[in-house]
Protein backbone atom coordinates (compact mmCIF):
# COMPACT_ATOMS: atom_id res chain seq x y z
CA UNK A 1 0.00 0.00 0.00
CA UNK A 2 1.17 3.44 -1.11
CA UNK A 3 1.79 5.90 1.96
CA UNK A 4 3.92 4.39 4.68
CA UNK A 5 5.50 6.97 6.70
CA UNK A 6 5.17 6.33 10.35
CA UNK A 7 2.32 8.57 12.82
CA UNK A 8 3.84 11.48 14.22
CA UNK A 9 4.64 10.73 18.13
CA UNK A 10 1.12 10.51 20.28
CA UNK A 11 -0.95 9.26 17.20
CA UNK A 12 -0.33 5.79 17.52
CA UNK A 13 -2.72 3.14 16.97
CA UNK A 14 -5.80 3.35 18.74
CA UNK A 15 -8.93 0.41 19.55
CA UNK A 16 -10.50 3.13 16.28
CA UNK A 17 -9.59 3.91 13.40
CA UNK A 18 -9.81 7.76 12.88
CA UNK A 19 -12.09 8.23 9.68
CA UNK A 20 -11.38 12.31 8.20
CA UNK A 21 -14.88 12.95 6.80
CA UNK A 22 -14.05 16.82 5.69
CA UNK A 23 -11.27 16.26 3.48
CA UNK A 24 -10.68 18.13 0.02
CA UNK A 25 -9.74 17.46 -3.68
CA UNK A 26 -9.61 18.89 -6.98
CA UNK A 27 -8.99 17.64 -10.18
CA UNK A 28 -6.49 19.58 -12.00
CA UNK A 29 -8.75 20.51 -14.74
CA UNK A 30 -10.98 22.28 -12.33
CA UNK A 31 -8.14 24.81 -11.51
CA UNK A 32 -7.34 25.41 -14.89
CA UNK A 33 -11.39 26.49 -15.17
CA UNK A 34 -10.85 28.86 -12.16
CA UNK A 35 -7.50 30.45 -14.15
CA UNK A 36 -9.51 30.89 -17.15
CA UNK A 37 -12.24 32.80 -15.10
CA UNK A 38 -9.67 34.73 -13.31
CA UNK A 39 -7.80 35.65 -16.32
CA UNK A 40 -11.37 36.87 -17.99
CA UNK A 41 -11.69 39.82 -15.68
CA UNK A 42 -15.09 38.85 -14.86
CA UNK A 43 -14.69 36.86 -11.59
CA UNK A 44 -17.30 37.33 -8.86
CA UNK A 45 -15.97 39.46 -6.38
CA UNK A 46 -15.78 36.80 -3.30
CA UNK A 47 -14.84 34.27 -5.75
CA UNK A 48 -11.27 36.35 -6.93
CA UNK A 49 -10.56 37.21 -3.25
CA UNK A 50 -10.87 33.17 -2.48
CA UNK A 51 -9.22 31.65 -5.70
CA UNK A 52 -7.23 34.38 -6.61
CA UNK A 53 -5.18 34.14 -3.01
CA UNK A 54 -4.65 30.15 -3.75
CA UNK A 55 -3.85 29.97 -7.10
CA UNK A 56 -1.75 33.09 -7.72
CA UNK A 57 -0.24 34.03 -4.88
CA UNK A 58 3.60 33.30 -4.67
CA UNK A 59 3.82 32.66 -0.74
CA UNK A 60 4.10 28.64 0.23
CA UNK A 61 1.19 27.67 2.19
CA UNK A 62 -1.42 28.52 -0.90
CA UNK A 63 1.36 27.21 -3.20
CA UNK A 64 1.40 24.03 -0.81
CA UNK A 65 -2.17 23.69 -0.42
CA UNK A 66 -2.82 23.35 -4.17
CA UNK A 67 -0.74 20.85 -4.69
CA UNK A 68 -2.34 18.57 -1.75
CA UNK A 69 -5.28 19.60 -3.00
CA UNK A 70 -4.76 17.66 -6.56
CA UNK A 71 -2.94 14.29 -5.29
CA UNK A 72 -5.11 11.27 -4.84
CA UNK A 73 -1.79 9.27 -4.68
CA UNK A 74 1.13 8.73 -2.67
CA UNK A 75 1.38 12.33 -1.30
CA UNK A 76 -2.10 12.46 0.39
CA UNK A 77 -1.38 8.61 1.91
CA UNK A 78 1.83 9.79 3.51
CA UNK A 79 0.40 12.64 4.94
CA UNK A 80 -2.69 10.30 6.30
CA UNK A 81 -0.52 8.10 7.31
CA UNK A 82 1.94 10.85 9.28
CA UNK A 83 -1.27 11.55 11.29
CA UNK A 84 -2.84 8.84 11.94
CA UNK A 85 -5.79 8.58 9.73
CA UNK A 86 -7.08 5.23 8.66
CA UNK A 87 -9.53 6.83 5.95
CA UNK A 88 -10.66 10.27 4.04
CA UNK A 89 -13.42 11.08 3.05
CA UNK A 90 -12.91 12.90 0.05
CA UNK A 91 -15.07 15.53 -2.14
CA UNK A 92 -14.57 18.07 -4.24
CA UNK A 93 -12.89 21.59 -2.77
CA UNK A 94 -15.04 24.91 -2.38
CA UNK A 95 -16.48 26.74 -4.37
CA UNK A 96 -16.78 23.65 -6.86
CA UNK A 97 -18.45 23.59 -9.94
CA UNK A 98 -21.02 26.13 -8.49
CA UNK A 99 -19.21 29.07 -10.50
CA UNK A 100 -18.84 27.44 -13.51
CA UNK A 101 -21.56 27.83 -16.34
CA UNK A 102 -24.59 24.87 -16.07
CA UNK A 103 -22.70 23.00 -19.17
CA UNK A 104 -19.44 23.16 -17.92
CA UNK A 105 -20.27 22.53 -14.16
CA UNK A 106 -22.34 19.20 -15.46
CA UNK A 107 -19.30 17.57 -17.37
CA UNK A 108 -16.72 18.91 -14.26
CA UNK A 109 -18.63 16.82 -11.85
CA UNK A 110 -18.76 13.72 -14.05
CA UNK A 111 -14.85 13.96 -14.55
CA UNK A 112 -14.02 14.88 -10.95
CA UNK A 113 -16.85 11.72 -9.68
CA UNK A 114 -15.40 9.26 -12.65
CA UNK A 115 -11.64 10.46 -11.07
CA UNK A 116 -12.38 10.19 -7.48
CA UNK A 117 -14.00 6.95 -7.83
CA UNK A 118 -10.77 5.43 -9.25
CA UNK A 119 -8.95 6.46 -6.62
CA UNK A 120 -11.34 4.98 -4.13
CA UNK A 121 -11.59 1.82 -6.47
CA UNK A 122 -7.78 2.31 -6.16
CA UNK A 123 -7.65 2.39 -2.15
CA UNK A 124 -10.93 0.93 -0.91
CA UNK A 125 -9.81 0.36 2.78
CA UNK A 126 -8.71 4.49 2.69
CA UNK A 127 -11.01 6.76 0.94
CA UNK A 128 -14.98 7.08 0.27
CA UNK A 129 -15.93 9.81 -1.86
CA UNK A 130 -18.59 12.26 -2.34
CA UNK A 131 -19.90 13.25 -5.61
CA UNK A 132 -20.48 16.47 -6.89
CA UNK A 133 -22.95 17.56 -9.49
CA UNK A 134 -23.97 20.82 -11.89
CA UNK A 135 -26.77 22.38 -9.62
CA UNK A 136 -28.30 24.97 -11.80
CA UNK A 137 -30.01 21.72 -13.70
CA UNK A 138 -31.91 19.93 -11.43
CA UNK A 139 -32.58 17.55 -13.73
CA UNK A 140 -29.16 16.96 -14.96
CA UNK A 141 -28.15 17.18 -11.59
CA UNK A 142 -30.11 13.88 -10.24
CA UNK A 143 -29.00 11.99 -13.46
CA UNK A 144 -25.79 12.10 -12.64
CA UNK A 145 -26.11 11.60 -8.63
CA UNK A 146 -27.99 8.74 -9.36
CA UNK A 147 -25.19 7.22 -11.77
CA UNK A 148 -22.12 8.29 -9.06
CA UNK A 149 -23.73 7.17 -6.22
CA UNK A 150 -25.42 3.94 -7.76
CA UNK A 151 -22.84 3.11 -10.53
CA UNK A 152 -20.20 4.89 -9.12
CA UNK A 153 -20.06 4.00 -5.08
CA UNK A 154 -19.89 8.11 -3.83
CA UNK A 155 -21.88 7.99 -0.70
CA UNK A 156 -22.70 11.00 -0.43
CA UNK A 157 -23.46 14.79 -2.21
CA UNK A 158 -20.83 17.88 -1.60
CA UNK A 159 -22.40 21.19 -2.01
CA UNK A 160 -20.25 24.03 -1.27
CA UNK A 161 -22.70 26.39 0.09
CA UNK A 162 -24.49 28.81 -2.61
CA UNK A 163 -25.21 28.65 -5.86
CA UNK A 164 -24.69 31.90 -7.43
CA UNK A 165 -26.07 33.66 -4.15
CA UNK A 166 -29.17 31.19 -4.39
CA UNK A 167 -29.67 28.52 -1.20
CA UNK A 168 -30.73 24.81 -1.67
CA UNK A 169 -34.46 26.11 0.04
CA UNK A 170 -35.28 27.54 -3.08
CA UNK A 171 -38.06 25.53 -4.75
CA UNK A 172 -35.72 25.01 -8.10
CA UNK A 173 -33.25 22.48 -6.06
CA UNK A 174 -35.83 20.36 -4.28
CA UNK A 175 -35.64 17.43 -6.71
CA UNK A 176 -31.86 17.18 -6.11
CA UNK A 177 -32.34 17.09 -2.12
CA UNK A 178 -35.47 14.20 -3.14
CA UNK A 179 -32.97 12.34 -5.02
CA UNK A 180 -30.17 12.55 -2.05
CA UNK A 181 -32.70 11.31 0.51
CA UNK A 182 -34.16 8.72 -2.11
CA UNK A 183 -30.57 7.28 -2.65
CA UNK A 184 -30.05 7.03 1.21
CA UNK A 185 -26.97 9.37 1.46
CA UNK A 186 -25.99 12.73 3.26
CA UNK A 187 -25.58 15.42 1.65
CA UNK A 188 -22.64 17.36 2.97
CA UNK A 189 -22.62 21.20 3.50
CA UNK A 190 -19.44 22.82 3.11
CA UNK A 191 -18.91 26.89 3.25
CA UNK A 192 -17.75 28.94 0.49
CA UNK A 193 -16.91 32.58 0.16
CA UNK A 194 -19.87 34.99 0.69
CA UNK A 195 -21.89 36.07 -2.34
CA UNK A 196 -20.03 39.03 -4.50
CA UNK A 197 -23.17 41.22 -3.87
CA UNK A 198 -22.47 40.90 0.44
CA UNK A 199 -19.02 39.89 0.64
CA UNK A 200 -17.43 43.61 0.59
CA UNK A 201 -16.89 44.42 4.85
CA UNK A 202 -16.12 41.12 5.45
CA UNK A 203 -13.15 41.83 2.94
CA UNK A 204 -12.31 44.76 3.24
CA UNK A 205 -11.14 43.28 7.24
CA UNK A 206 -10.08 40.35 6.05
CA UNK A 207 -12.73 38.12 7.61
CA UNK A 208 -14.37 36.53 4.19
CA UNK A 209 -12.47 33.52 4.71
CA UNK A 210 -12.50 30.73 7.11
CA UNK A 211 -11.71 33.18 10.02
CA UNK A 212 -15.58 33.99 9.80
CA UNK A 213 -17.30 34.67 6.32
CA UNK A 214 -17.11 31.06 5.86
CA UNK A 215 -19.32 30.19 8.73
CA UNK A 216 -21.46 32.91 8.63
CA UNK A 217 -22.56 32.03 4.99
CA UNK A 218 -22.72 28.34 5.79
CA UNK A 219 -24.78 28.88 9.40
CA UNK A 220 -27.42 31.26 7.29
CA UNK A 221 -27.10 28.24 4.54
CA UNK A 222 -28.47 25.84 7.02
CA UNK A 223 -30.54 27.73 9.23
CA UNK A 224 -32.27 28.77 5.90
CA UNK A 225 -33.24 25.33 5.07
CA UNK A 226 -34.29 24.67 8.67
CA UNK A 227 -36.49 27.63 8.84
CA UNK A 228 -38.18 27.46 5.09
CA UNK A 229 -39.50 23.67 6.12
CA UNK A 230 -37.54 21.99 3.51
CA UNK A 231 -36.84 19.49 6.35
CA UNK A 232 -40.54 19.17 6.53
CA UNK A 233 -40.88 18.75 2.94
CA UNK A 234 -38.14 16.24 2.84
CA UNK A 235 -38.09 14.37 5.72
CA UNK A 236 -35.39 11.83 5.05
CA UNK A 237 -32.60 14.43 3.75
CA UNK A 238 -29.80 13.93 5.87
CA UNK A 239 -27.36 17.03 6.28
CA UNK A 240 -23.47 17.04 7.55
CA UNK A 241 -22.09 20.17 8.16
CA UNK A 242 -18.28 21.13 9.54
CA UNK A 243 -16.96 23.07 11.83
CA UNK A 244 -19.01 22.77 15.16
CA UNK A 245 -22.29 23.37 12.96
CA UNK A 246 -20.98 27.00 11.50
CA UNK A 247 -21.61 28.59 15.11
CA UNK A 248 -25.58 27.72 15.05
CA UNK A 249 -25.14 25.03 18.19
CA UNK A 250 -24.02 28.09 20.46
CA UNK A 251 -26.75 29.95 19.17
CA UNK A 252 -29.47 27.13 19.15
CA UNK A 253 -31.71 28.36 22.42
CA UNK A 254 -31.56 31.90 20.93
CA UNK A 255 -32.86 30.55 17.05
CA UNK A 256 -35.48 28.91 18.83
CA UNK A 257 -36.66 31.59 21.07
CA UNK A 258 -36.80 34.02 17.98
CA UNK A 259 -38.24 31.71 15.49
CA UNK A 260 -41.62 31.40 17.95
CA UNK A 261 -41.66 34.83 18.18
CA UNK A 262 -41.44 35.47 14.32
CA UNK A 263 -44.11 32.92 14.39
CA UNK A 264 -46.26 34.35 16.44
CA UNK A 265 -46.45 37.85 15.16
CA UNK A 266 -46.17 36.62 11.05
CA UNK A 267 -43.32 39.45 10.98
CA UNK A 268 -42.10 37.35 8.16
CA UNK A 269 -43.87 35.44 5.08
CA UNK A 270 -40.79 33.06 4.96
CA UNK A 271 -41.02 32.01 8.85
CA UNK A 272 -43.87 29.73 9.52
CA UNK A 273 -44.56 27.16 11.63
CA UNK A 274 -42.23 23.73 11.57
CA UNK A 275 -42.95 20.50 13.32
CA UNK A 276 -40.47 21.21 14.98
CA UNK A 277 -38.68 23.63 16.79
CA UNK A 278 -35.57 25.50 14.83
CA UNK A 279 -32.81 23.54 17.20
CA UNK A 280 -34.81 19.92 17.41
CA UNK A 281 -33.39 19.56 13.33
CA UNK A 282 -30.10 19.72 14.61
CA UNK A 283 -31.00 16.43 16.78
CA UNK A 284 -32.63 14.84 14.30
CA UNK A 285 -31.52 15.33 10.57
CA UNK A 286 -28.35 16.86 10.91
CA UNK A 287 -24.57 15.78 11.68
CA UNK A 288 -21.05 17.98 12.52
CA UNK A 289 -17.82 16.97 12.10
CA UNK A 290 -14.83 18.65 13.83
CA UNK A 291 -13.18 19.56 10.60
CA UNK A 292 -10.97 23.03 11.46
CA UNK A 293 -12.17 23.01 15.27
CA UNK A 294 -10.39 20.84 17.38
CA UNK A 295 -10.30 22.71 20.68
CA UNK A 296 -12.06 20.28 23.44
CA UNK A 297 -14.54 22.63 24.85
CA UNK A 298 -16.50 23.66 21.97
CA UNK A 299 -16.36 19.71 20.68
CA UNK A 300 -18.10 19.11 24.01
CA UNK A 301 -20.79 21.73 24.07
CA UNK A 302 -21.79 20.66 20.46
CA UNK A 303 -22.08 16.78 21.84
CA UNK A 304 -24.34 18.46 24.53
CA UNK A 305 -26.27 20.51 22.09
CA UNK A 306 -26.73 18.50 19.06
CA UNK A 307 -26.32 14.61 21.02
CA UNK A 308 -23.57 12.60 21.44
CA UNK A 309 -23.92 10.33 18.37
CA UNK A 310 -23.95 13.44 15.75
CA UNK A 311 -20.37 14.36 16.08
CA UNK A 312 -17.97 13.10 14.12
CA UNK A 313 -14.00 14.04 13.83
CA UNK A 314 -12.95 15.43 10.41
CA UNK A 315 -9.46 16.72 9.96
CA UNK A 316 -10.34 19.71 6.85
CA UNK A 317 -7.22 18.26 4.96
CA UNK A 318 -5.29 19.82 3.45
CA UNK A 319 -6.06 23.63 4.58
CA UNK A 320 -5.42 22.44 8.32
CA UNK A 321 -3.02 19.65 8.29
CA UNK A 322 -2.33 19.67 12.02
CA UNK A 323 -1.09 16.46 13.91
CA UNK A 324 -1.04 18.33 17.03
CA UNK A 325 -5.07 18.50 16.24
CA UNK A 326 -5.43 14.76 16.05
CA UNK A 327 -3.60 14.32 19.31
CA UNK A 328 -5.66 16.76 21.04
CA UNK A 329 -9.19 15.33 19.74
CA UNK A 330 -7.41 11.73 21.24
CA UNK A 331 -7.40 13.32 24.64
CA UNK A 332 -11.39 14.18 24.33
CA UNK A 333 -12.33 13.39 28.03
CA UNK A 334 -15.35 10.94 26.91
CA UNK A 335 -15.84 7.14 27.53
CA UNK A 336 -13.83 5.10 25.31
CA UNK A 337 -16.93 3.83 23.58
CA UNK A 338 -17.93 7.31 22.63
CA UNK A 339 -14.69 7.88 21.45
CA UNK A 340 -14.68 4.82 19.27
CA UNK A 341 -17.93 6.05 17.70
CA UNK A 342 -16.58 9.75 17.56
CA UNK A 343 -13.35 8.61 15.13
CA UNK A 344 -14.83 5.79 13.32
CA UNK A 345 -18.52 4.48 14.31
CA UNK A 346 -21.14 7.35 13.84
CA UNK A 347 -18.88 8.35 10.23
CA UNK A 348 -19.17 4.57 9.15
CA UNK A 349 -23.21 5.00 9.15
CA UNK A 350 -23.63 8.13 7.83
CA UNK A 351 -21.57 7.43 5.19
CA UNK A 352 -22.21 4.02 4.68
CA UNK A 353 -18.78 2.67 5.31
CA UNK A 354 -18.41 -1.05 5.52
């Protein structure tokens, strides 16, 4: 087996095997696409500040990132196996093919879901994949989920947040959220950069990235399909999200509170009433992995929040390749079993890992 460089001291073997279940990919050809829109001049505003930094900048952690980013091989084994981790699970990297044009976002996802199911054909016993798909045509969109997930074996959907500033609540992307809860897999929620039109103070102080743009665009992201009832309207759509939950656990009791209020006084046309409340979806339809939060405390509050069986460790390879992380996430102060299920058990059945 490619990849054979020995764990990093503390990150020994373990009675688990730690399963990364935010990990990122890209196929070269996708990078080229983001050049060519780059080099046209016409690049959406949050899109240039996000791209542009990675793929032209001359300094060696964006320079080091890209190339992770592209290596299904050798490379991204070593560095697994440096930390410790048994398995990826791999999708495509933000912002996708959601800035590409319907055609060419349709035949990006079939190359990057033909790729990344070789590799995982390649190393069965290290990496599931997710598919990816061209969401501006629905219908194109659940032909070709249906042939990577059935055809294929991705378990799963990436979406990387919006689609051109449009959310998956809008009534134009319900038959690709049927189709994910038809086929029995997650889909998986993963931020972006903030829409062109909203993006300017977070940039302009140099918080549109993952320091805080990223989770603020995700958290609306999910609370907006919360609050619209498209969990309602799709009851078996199951929804991973990273980081903690994009800050919406600490803010759960708060959500709920408002959302009753909102409610009550039909301040809104888009808040009505949900069978449940705002924060009970968290418990019941959605799951967070750890991926770029590794700090105990907040890992514990989510487990209290959101239950104990719907968080799961993710590493957010290769933007935070940390084995100090790992080690730290080893040390969680729960019961071995819980432990077991954090690393390897709870990411097995959402993802259908056998």
């Amino acid at each position: 087996m490619e990849g054979d460089s020995a764990p990093a001291a503390g990150l020994e073997d373990r009675p688990y095997r730690r399963i990364a279940t935010e990990e990122a990919w890209a196929p070269p050809e996708l990078f080229a696409e983001y050049r060519r829109i780059l080099d046209s001049g016409e690049a959406d505003v949050g899109f240039a500040s996000l791209m542009g930094y990675f793929l032209t900048s001359s300094h060696p952690q964006p320079r080091t990132v890209v190339e992770r980013l592209t290596s299904l091989g050798p490379d991204r084994l070593a560095a697994m196996d440096a930390t410790g981790i048994a398995r990826q699970v791999i999708a495509m990297t933000a912002p996708g093919t959601q800035v590409l044009d319907p055609d060419t976002a349709t035949a990006m996802a079939r190359l990057a879901n033909d790729r990344l199911a070789e590799a995982v054909r390649d190393h069965p016993d290290r990496y599931t994949g997710l598919a990816s798909v061209g969401l501006e045509d629905a219908g194109t969109a659940v032909e070709e989920l249906d042939r990577a997930v059935n055809q294929l074996g991705l378990r799963g959907l990436m979406v990387n947040s919006h689609v051109k500033g449009q959310y998956l609540d809008h009534p134009r992307f319900r038959p690709i959220l049927e189709k994910v809860a038809d086929l029995g897999v997650p889909l998986y929620l993963h931020p972006q950069t903030l829409p062109g039109p909203v993006v300017g103070p977070w940039q302009e102080a140099g918080l549109d990235g993952a320091i805080w743009g990223f989770a603020a665009e995700t958290g609306l992201h999910l609370l907006r399909i919360i609050t619209s009832g498209t969990l309602d309207r799709v009851p078996g759509l199951r929804v991973v999200v990273g980081h903690l939950g994009e800050g919406l656990p600490y803010f759960a009791h708060r959500i709920d509170h408002m959302h009753a209020k909102q409610v009550a006084s039909g301040r809104y046309e888009a808040i009505r009433p949900l069978e449940q409340r705002p924060s009970e979806y968290l418990r019941t339809h959605v799951w967070l992995t750890t991926s770029g939060m590794p700090a105990t405390l907040p890992i514990l509050f989510a487990r209290e929040v959101v239950g104990r069986d719907r968080v799961m460790y993710a590493m957010d390879y290769p933007y935070q390749y940390e084995a100090a992380e790992v080690a730290e996430q080893d040390a969680l102060p729960i019961p071995d079993e819980e432990k077991a299920a954090f690393f390897q058990g709870i990411a097995e059945e959402v993802f259908g890992i056998g």
